[in-house]
C-alpha atoms as a PDB file:
ATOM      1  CA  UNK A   1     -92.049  22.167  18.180  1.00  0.00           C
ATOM      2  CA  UNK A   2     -90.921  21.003  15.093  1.00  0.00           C
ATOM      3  CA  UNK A   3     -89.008  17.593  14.555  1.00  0.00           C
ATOM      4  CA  UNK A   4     -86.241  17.228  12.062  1.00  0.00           C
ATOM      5  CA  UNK A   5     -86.324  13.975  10.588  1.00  0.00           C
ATOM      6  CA  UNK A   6     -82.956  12.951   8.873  1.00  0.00           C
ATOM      7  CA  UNK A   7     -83.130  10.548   6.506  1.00  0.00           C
ATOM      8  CA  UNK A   8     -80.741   7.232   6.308  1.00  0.00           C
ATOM      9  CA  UNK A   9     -78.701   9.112   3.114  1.00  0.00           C
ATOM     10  CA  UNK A  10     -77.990  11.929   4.952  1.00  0.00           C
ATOM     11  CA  UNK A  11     -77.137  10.167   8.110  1.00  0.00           C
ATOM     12  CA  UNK A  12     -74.883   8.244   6.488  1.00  0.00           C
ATOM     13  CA  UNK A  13     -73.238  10.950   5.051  1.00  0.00           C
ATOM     14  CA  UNK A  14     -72.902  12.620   8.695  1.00  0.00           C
ATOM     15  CA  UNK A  15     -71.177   9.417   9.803  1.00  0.00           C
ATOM     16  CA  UNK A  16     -68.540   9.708   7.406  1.00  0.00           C
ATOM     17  CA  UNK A  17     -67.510  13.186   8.192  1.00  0.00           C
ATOM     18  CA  UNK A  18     -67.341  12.327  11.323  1.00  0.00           C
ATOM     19  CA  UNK A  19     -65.144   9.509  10.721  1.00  0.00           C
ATOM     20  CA  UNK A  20     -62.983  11.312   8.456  1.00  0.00           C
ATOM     21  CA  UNK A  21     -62.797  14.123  10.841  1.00  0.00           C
ATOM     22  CA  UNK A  22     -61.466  11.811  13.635  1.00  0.00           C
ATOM     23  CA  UNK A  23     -58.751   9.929  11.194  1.00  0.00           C
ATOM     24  CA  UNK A  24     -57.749  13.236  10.161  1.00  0.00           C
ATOM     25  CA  UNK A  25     -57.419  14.464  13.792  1.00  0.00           C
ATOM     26  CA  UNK A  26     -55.280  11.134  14.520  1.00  0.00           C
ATOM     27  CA  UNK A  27     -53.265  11.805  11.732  1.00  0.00           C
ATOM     28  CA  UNK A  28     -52.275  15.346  13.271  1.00  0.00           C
ATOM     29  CA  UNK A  29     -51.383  14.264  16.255  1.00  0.00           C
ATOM     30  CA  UNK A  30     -49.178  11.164  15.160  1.00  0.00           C
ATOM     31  CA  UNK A  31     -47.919  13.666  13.250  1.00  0.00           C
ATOM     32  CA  UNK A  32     -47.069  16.061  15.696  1.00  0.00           C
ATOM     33  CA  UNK A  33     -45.745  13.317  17.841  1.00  0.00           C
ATOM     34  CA  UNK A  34     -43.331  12.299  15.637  1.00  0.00           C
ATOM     35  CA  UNK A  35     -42.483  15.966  14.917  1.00  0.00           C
ATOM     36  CA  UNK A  36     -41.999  16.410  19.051  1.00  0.00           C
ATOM     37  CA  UNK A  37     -39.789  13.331  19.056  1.00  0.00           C
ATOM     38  CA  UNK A  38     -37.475  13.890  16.275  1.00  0.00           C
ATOM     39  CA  UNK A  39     -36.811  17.707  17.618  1.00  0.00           C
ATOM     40  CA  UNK A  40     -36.793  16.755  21.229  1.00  0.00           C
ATOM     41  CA  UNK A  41     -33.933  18.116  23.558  1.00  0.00           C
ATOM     42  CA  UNK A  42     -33.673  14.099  24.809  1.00  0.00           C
ATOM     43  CA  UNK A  43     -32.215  11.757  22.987  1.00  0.00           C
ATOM     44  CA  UNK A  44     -33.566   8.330  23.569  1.00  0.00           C
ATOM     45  CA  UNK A  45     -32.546   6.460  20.020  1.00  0.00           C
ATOM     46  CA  UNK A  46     -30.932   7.655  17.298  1.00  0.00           C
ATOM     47  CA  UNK A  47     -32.087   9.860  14.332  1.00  0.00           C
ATOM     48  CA  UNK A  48     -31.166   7.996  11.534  1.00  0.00           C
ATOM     49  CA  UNK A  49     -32.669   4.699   9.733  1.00  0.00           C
ATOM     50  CA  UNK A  50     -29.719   2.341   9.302  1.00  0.00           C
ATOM     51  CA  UNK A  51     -29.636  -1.050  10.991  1.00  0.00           C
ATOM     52  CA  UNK A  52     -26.568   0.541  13.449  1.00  0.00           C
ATOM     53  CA  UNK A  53     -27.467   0.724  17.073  1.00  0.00           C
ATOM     54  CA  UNK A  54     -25.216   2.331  19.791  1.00  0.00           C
ATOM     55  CA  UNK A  55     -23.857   0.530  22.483  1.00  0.00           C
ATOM     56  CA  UNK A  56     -23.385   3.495  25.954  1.00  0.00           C
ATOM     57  CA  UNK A  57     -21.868   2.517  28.326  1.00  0.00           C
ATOM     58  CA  UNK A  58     -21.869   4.084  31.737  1.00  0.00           C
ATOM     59  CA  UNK A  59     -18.796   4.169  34.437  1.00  0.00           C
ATOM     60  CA  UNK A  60     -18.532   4.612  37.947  1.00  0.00           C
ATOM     61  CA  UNK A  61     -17.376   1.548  38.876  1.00  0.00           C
ATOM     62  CA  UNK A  62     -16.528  -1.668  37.683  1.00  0.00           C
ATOM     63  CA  UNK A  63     -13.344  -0.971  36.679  1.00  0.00           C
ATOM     64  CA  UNK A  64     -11.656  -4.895  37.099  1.00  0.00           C
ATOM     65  CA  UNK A  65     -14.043  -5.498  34.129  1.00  0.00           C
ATOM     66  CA  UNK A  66     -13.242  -2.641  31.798  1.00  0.00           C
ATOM     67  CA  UNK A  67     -10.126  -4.170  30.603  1.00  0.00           C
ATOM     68  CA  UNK A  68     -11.885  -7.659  29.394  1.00  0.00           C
ATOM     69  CA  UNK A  69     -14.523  -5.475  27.809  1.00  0.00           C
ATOM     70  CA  UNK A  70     -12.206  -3.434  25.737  1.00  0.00           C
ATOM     71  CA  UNK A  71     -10.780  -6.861  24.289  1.00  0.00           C
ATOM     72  CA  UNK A  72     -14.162  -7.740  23.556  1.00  0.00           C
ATOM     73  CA  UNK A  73     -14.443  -4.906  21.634  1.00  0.00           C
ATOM     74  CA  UNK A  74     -10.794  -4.719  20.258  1.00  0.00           C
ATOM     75  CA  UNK A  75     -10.940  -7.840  19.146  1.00  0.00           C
ATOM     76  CA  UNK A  76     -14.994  -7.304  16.939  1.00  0.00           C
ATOM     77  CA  UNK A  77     -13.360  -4.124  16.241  1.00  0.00           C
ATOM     78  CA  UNK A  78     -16.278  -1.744  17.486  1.00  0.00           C
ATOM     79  CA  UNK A  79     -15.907   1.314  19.485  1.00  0.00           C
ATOM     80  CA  UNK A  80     -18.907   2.345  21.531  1.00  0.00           C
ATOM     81  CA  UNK A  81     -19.699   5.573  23.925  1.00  0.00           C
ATOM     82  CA  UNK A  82     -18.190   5.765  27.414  1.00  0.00           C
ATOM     83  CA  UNK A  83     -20.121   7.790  29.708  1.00  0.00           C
ATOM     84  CA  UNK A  84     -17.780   8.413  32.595  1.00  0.00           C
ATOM     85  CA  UNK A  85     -18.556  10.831  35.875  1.00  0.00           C
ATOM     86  CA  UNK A  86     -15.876  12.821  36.779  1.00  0.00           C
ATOM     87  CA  UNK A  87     -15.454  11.546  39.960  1.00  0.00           C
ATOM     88  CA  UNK A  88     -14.465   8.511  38.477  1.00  0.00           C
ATOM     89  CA  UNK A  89     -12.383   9.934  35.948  1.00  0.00           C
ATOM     90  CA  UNK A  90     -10.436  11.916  38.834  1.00  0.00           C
ATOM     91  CA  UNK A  91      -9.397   8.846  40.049  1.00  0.00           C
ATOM     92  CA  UNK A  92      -8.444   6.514  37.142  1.00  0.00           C
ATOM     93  CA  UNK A  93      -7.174   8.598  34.722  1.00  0.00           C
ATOM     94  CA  UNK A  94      -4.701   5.940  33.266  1.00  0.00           C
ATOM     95  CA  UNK A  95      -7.740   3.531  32.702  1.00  0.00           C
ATOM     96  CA  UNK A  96      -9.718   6.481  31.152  1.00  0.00           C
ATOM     97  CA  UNK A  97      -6.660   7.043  28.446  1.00  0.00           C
ATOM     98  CA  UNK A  98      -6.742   3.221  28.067  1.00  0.00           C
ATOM     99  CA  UNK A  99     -10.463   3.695  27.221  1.00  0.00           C
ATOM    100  CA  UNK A 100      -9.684   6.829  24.993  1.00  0.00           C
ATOM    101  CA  UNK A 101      -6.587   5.259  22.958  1.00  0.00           C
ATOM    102  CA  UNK A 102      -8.627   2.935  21.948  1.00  0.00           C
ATOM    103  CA  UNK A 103     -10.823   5.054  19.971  1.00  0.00           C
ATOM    104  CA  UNK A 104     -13.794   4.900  21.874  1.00  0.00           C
ATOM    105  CA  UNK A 105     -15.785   8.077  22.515  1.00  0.00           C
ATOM    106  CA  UNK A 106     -16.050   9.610  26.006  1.00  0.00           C
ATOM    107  CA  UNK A 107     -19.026  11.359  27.321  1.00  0.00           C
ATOM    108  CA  UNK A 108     -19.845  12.795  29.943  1.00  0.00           C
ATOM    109  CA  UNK A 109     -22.156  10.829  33.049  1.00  0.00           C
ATOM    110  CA  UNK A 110     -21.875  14.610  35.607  1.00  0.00           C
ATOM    111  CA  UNK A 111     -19.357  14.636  38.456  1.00  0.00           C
ATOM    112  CA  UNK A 112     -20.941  12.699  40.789  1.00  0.00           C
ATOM    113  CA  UNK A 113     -23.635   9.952  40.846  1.00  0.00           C
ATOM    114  CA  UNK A 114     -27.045  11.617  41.859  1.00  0.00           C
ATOM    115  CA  UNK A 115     -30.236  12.532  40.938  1.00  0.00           C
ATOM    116  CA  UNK A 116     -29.848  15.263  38.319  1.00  0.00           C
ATOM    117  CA  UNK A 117     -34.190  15.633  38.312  1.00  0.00           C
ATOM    118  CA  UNK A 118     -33.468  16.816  42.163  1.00  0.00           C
ATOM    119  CA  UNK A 119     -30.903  19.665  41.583  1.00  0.00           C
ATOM    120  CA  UNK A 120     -31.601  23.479  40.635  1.00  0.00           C
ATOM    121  CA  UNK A 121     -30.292  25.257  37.090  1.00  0.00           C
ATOM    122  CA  UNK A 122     -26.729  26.208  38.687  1.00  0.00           C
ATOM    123  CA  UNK A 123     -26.334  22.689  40.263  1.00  0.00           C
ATOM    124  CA  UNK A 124     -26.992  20.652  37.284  1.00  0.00           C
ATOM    125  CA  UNK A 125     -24.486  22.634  35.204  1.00  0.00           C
ATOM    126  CA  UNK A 126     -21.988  22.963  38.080  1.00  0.00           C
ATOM    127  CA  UNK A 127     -22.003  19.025  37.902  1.00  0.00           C
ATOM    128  CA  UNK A 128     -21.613  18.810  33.842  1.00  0.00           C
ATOM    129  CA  UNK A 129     -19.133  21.418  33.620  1.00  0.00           C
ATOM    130  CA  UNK A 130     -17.259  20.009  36.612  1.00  0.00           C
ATOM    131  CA  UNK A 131     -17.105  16.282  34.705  1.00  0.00           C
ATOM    132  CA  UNK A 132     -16.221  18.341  31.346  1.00  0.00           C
ATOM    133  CA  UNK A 133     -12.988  20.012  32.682  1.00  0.00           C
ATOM    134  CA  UNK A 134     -11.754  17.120  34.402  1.00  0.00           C
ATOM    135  CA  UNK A 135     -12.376  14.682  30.894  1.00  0.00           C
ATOM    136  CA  UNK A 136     -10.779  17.739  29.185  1.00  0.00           C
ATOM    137  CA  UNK A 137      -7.629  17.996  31.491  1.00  0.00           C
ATOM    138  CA  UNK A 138      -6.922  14.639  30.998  1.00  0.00           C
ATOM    139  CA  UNK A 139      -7.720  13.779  27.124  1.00  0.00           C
ATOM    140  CA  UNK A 140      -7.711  17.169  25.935  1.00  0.00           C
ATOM    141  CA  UNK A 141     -11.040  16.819  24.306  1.00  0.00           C
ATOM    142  CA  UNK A 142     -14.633  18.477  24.639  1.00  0.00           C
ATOM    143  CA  UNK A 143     -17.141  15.619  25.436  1.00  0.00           C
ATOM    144  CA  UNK A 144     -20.292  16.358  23.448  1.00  0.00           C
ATOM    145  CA  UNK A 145     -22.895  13.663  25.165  1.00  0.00           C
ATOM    146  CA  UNK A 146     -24.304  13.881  28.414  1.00  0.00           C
ATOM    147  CA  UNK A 147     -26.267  10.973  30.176  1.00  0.00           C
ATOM    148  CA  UNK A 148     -27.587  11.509  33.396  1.00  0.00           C
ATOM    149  CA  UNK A 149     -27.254   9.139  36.403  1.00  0.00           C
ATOM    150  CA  UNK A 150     -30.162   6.558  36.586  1.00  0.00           C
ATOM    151  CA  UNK A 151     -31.824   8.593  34.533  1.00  0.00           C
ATOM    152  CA  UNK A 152     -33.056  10.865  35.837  1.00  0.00           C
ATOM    153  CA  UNK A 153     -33.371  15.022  34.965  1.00  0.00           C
ATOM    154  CA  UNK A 154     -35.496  17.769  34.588  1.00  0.00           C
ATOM    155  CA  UNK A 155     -36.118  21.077  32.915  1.00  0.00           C
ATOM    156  CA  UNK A 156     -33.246  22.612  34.883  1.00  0.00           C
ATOM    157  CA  UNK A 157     -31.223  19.589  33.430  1.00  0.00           C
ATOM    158  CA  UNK A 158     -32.046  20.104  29.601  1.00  0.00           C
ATOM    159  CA  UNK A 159     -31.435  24.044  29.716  1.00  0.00           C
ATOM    160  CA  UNK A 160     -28.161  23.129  31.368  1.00  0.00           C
ATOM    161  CA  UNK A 161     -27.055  20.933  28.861  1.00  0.00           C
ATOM    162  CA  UNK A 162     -28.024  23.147  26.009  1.00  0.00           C
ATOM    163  CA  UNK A 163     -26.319  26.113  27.574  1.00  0.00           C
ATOM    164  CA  UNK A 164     -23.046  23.994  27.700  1.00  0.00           C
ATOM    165  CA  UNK A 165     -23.553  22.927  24.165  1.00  0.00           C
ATOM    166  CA  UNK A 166     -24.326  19.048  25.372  1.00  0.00           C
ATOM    167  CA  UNK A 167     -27.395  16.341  23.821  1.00  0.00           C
ATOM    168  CA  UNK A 168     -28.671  14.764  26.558  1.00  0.00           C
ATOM    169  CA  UNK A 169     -28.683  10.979  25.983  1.00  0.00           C
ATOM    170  CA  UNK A 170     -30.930   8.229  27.280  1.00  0.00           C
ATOM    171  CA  UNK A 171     -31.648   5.159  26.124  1.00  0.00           C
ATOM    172  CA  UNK A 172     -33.920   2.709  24.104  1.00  0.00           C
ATOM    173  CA  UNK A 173     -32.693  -0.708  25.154  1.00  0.00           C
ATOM    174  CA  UNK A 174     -31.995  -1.498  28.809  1.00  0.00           C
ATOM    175  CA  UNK A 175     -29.723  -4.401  30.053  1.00  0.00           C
ATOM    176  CA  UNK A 176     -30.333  -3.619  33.727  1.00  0.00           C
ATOM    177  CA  UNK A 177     -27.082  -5.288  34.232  1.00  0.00           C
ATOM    178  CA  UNK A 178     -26.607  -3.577  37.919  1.00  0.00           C
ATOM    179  CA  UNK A 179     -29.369  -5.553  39.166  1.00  0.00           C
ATOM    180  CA  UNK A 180     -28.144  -8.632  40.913  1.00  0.00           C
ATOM    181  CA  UNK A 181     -30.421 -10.949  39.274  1.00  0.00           C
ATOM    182  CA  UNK A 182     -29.068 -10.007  35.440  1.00  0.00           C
ATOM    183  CA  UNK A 183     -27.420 -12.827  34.647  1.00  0.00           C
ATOM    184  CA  UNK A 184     -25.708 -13.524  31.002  1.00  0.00           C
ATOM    185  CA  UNK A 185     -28.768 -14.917  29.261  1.00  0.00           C
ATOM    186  CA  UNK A 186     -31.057 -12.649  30.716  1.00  0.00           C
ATOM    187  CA  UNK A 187     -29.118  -9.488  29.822  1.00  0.00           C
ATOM    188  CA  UNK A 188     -28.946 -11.278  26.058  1.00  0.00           C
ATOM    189  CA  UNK A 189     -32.403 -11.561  25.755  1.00  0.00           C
ATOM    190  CA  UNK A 190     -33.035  -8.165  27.117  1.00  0.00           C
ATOM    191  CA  UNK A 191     -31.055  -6.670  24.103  1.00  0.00           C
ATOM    192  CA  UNK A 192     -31.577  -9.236  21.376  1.00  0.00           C
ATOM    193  CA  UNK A 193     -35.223  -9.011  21.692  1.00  0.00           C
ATOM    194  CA  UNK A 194     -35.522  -5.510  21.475  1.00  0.00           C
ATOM    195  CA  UNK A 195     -32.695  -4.867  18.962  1.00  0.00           C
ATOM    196  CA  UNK A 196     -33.978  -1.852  16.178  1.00  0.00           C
ATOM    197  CA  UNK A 197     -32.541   0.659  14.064  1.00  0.00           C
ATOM    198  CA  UNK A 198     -30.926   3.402  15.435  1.00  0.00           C
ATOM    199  CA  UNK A 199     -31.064   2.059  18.759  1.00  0.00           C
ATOM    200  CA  UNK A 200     -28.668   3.030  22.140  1.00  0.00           C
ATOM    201  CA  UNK A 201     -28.312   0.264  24.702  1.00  0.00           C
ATOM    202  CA  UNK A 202     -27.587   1.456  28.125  1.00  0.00           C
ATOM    203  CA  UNK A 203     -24.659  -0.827  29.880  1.00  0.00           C
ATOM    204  CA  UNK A 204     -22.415  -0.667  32.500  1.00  0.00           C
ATOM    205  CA  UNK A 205     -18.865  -2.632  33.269  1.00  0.00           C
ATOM    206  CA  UNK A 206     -20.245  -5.778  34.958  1.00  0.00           C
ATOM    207  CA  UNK A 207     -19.028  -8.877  34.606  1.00  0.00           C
ATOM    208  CA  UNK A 208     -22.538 -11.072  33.567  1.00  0.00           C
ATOM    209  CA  UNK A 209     -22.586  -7.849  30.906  1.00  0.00           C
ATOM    210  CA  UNK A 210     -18.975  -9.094  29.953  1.00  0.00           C
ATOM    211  CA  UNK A 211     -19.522 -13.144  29.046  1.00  0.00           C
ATOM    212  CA  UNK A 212     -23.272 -11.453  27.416  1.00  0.00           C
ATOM    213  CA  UNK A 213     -21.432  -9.205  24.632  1.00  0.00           C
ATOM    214  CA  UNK A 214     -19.943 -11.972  22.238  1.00  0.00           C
ATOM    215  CA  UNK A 215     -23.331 -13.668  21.951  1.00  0.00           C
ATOM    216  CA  UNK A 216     -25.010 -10.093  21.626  1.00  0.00           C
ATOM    217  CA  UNK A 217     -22.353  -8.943  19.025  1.00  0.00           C
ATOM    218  CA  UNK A 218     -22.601 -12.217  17.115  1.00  0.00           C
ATOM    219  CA  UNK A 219     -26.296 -12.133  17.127  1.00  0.00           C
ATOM    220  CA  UNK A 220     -26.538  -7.992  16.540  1.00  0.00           C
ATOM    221  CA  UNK A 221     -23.881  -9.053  13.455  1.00  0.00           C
ATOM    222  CA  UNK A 222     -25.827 -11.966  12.019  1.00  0.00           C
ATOM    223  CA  UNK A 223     -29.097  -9.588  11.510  1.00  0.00           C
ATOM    224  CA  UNK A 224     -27.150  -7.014   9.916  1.00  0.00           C
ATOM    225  CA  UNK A 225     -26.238  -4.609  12.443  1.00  0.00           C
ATOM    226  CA  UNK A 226     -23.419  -2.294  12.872  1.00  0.00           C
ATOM    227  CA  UNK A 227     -22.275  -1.703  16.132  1.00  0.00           C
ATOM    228  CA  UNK A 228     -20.701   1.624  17.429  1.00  0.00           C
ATOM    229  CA  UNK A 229     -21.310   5.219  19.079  1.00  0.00           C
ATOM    230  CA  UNK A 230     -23.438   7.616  19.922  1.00  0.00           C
ATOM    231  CA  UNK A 231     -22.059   9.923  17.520  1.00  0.00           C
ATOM    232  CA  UNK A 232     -23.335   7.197  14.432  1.00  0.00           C
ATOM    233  CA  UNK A 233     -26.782   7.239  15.512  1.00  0.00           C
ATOM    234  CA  UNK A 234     -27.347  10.556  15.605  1.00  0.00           C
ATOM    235  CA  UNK A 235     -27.190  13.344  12.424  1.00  0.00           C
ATOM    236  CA  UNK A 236     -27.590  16.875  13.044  1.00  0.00           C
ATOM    237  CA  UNK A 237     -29.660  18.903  11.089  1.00  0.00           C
ATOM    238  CA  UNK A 238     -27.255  21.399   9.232  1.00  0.00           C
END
């Protein structure tokens, strides 16, 4: 049996290949990673690189703190997404106008409040479609944006919203503000710490999320922020 004996030259030479050959593979699949992201059917920030981030904010109750919110808003003149279900919207129409004529955008959060990842094809876009007419009856627009409930979808969800001509929106930045133990400064942190281009914060109408926006609009402001809607985070390709 013969023996090959490499020298240290060639070794050497082996070993750099091999490393090249594993940066290279690296490279590929950041690459393809960011490739995946950017054309993803899930929208979980933005697509654009401008210090704006997108505040969402997501209705099915909470409505005796909507009205102190929109101040809020009126008065740092920012509009921001509403994502409203269409159970809700059945109900409160007037507040939904309120919501509307002040020239915030309305999307669409499905009829009811469930776990989209748990229904079938036809039940996922019975529940969109259901939400749609109702936010069209009453504003006479086509909502664009869906975000599902906690959450949470699957495949059935994505091919739903694509065959109604929806983005499915998520989120980057989480205030949590449901949970009972969100208070004002911990909801600020939550968003001021994470702040980043292009980002969507998820929020709902609570009132610890209420006495948290000034400081988070102030602070969002004083690093050069914008602050607004879905819509200005995300470009679509032409």
């Amino acid at each position: 049996m013969r023996l090959v004996v490499i020298n240290k030259k060639t070794l050497l030479t082996i070993l750099i290949v091999l490393i090249l050959a594993i940066i290279a593979l690296g490279i590929s699949v950041v690459y393809n990673k960011s490739e995946e992201t950017f054309n993803s059917d899930v929208y979980y920030q933005g697509n654009i690189d401008d210090k704006i981030i997108a505040f969402a904010c997501n209705v099915d109750w909470g409505n005796e703190h909507i009205p102190n919110m929109l101040q809020i808003f009126k008065d740092n003149d920012i509009k921001i997404t509403y994502f409203v279900t269409g159970q809700w919207a059945e109900k409160n129409k007037d507040i939904l106008k309120t919501i509307y004529d002040n020239k915030h955008e309305i999307g669409n959060h499905g009829y009811s409040h469930k776990d989209y990842d748990k229904l079938s094809y036809d039940r996922n876009k019975e529940e969109i479609l259901k939400a749609h007419n109702i936010i069209k009856e009453t504003l006479n627009i086509d909502s664009k944006y869906f975000a599902p409930p906690s959450g949470a979808y699957n495949d059935n969800t994505i091919k739903a919203v694509k065959d109604l001509g929806y983005e499915l929106i998520m989120w980057s930045i989480d205030t949590i503000d449901w949970r009972k133990d969100s208070t004002k400064n911990v909801i600020i942190e939550r968003v001021t710490s994470k702040a980043h281009n292009s980002a969507i914060v998820l929020m709902h109408p609570t009132e610890e999320t209420v006495k948290a926006l000034p400081e988070i609009i102030k602070y969002l402001y004083q690093n050069g922020y914008k602050i607004g809607t879905i819509s200005d985070v995300i470009r679509k390709a032409p």
